[in-house]
N, C-alpha and C. Protein backbone atom coordinates (compact mmCIF):
# COMPACT_ATOMS: atom_id res chain seq x y z
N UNK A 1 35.25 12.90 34.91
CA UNK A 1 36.09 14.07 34.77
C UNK A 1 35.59 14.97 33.65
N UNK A 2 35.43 14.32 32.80
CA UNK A 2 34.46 14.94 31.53
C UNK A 2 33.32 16.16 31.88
N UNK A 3 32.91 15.13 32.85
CA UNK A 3 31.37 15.82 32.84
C UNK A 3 31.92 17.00 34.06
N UNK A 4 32.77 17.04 34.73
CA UNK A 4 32.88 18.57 35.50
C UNK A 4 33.46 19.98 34.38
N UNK A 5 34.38 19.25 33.60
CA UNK A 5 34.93 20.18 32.54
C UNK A 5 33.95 20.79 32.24
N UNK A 6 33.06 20.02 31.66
CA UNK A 6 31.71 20.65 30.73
C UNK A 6 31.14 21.90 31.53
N UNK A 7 30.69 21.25 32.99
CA UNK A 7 30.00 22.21 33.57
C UNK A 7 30.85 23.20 34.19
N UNK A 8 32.32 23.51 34.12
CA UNK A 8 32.94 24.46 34.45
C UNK A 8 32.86 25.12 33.50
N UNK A 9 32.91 25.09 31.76
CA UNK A 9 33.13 25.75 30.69
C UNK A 9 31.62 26.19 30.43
N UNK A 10 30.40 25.67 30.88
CA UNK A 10 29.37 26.28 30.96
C UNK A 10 29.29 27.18 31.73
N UNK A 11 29.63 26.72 33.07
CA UNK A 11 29.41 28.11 34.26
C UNK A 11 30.32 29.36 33.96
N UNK A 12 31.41 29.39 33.17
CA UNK A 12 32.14 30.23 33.27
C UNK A 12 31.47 30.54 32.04
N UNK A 13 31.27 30.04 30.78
CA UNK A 13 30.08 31.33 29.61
C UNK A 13 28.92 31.97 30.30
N UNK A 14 28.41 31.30 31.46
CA UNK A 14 27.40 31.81 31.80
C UNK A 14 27.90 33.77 32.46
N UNK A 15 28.93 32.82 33.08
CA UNK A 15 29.52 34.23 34.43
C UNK A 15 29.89 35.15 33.27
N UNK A 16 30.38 34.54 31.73
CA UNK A 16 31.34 36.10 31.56
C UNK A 16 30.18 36.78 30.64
N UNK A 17 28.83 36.17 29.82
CA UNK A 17 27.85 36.98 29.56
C UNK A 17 27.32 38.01 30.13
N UNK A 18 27.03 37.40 31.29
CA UNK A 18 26.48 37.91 32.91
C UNK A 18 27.89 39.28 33.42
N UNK A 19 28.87 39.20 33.11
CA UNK A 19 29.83 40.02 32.94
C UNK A 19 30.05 41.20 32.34
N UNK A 20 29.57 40.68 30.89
CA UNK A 20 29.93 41.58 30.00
C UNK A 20 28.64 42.35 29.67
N UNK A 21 27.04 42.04 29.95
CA UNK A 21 25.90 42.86 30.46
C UNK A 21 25.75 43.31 31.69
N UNK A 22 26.67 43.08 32.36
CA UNK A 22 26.95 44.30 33.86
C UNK A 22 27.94 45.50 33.24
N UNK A 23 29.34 45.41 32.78
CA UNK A 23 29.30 46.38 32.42
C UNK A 23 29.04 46.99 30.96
N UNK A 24 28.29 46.18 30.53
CA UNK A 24 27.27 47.17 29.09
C UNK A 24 26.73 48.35 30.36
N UNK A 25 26.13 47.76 31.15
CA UNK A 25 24.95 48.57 31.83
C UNK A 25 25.92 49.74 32.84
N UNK A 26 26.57 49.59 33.31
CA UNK A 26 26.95 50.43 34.28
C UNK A 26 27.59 51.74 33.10
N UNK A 27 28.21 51.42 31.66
CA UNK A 27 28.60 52.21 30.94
C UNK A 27 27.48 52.85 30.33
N UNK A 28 26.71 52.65 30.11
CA UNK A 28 25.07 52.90 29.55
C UNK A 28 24.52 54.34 30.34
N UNK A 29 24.53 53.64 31.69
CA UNK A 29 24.29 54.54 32.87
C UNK A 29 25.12 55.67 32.87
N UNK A 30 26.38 55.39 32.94
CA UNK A 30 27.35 56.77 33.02
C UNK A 30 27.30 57.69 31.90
N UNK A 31 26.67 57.27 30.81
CA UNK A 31 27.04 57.97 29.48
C UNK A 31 25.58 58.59 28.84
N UNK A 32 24.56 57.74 29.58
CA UNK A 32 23.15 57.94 29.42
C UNK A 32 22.71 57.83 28.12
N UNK A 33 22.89 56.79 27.72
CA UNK A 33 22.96 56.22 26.18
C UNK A 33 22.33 55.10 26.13
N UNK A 34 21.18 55.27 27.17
CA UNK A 34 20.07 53.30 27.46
C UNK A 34 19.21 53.22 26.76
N UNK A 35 18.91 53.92 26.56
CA UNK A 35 17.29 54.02 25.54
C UNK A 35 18.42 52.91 24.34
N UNK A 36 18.84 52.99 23.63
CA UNK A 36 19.21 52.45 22.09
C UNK A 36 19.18 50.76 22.63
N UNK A 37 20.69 51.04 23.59
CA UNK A 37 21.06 49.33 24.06
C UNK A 37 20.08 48.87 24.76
N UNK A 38 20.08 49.20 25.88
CA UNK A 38 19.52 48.46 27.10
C UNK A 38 17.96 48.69 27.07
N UNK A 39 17.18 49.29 25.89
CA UNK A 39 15.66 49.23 26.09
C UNK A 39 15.19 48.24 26.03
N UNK A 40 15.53 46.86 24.78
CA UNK A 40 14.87 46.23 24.57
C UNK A 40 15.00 45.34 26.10
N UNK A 41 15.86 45.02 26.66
CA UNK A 41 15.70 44.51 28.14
C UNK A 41 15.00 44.81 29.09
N UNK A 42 15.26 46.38 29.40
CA UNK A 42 14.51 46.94 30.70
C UNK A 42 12.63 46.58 29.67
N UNK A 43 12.48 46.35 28.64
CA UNK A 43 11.01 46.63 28.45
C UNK A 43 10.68 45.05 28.74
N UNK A 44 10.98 44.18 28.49
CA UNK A 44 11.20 42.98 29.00
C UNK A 44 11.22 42.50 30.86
N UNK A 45 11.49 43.85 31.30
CA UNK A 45 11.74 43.23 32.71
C UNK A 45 11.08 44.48 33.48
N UNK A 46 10.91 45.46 33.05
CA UNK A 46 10.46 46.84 33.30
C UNK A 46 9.53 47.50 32.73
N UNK A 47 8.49 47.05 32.26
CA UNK A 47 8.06 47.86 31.38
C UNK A 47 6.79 49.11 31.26
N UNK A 48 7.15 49.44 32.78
CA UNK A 48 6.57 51.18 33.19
C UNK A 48 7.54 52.22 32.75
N UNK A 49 8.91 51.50 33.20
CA UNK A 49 10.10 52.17 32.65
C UNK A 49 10.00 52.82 31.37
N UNK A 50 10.06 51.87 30.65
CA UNK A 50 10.05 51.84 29.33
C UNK A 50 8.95 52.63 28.72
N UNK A 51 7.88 52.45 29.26
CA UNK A 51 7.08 53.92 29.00
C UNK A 51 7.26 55.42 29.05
N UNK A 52 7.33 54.79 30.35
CA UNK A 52 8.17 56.51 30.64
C UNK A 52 9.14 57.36 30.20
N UNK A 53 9.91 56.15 29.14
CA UNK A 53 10.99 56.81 29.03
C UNK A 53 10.57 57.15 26.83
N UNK A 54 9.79 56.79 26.83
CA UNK A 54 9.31 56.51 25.27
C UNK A 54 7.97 57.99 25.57
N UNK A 55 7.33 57.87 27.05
CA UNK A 55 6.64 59.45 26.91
C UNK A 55 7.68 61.14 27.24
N UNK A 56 8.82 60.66 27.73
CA UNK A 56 9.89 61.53 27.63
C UNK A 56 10.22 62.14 26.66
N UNK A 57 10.61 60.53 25.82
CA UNK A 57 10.94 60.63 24.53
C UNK A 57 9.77 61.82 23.74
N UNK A 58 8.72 61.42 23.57
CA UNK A 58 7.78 62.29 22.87
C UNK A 58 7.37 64.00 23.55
N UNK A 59 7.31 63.92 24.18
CA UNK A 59 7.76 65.05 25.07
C UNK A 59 8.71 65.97 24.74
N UNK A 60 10.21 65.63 24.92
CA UNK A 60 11.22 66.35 24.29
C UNK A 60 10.66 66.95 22.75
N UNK A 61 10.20 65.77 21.98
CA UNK A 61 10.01 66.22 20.69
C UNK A 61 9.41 67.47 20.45
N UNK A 62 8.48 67.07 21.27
CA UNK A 62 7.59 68.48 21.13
C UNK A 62 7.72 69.93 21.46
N UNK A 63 8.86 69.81 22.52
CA UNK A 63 9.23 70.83 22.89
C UNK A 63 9.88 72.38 21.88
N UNK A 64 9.01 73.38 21.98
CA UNK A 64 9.73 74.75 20.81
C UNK A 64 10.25 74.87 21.65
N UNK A 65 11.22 75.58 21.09
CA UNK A 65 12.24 77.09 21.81
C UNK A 65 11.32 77.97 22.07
N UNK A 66 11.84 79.11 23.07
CA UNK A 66 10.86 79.77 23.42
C UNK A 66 11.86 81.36 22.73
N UNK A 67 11.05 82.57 21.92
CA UNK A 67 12.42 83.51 21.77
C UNK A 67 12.76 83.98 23.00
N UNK A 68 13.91 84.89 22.46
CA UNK A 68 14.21 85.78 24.04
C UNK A 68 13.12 86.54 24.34
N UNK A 69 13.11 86.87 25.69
CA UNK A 69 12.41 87.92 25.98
C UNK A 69 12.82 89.61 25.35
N UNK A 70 11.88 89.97 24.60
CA UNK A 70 12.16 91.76 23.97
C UNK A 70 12.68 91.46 22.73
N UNK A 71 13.21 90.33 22.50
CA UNK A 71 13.88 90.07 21.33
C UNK A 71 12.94 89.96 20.45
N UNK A 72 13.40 90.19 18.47
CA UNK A 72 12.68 89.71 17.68
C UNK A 72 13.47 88.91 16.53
N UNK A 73 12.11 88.24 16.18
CA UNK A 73 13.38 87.22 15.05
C UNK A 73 13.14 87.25 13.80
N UNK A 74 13.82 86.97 13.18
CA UNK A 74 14.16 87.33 11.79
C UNK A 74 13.73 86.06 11.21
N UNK A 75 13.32 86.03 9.77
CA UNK A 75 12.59 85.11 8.78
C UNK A 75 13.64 83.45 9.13
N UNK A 76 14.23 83.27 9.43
CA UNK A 76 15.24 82.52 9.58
C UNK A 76 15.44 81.59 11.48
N UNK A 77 14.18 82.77 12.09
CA UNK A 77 14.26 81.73 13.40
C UNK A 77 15.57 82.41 14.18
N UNK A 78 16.61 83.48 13.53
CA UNK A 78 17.81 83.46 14.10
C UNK A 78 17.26 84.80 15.37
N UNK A 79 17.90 85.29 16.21
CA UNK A 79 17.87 86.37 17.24
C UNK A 79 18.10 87.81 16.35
N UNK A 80 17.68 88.32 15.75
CA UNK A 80 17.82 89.55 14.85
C UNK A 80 18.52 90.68 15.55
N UNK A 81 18.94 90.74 17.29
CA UNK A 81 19.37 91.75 17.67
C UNK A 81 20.93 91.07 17.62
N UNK A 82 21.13 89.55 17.47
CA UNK A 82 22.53 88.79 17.37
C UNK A 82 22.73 89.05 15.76
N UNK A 83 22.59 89.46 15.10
CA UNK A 83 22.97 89.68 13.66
C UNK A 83 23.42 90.73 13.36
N UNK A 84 22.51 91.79 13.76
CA UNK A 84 23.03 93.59 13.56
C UNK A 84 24.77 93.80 14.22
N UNK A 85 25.38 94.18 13.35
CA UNK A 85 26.50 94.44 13.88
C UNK A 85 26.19 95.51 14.90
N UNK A 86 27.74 96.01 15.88
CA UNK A 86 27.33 97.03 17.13
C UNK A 86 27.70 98.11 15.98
N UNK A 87 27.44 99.66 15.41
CA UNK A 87 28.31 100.33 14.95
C UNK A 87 28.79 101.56 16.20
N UNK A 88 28.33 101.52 17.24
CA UNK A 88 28.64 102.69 18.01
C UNK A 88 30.46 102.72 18.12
């Protein structure tokens, strides 16, 4: 009798780990917040993914703003025609 207890109180830590990293992941997904939690896994089990998502990563970085078109900007990076008050 012993020995089924055991393996019920094992199978059931197993199921609610297995539980509680299903919905880590499905919340991850909805919120798009995987890179922090769920990288070190997917690079472990995925790890083209994980590239891809680390050359994304570097990518974004690099990315300037582009100014407006006709627009000019002021020492500060700001839109210089968004600063001038209207006086008409």
């Amino acid at each position: 009798m012993d020995e089924v207890l055991i393996f019920v109180v094992f199978v059931g830590c197993v199921a609610a780990v297995l539980g509680i990293f299903w919905w880590l992941a499905s919340r991850v997904r909805r919120r798009g917040i995987g890179g922090e939690v769920m990288g070190p896994f997917e690079e472990m089990w995925h790890p083209a993914a994980h590239r891809v998502r680390a050359e994304i990563r570097v990518q974004e970085s690099r990315a300037v703003p582009l100014p407006p078109q006709g627009g000019k900007r002021n020492e500060y990076g700001d839109n210089a025609a968004e600063l001038t008050p209207d006086l008409s």
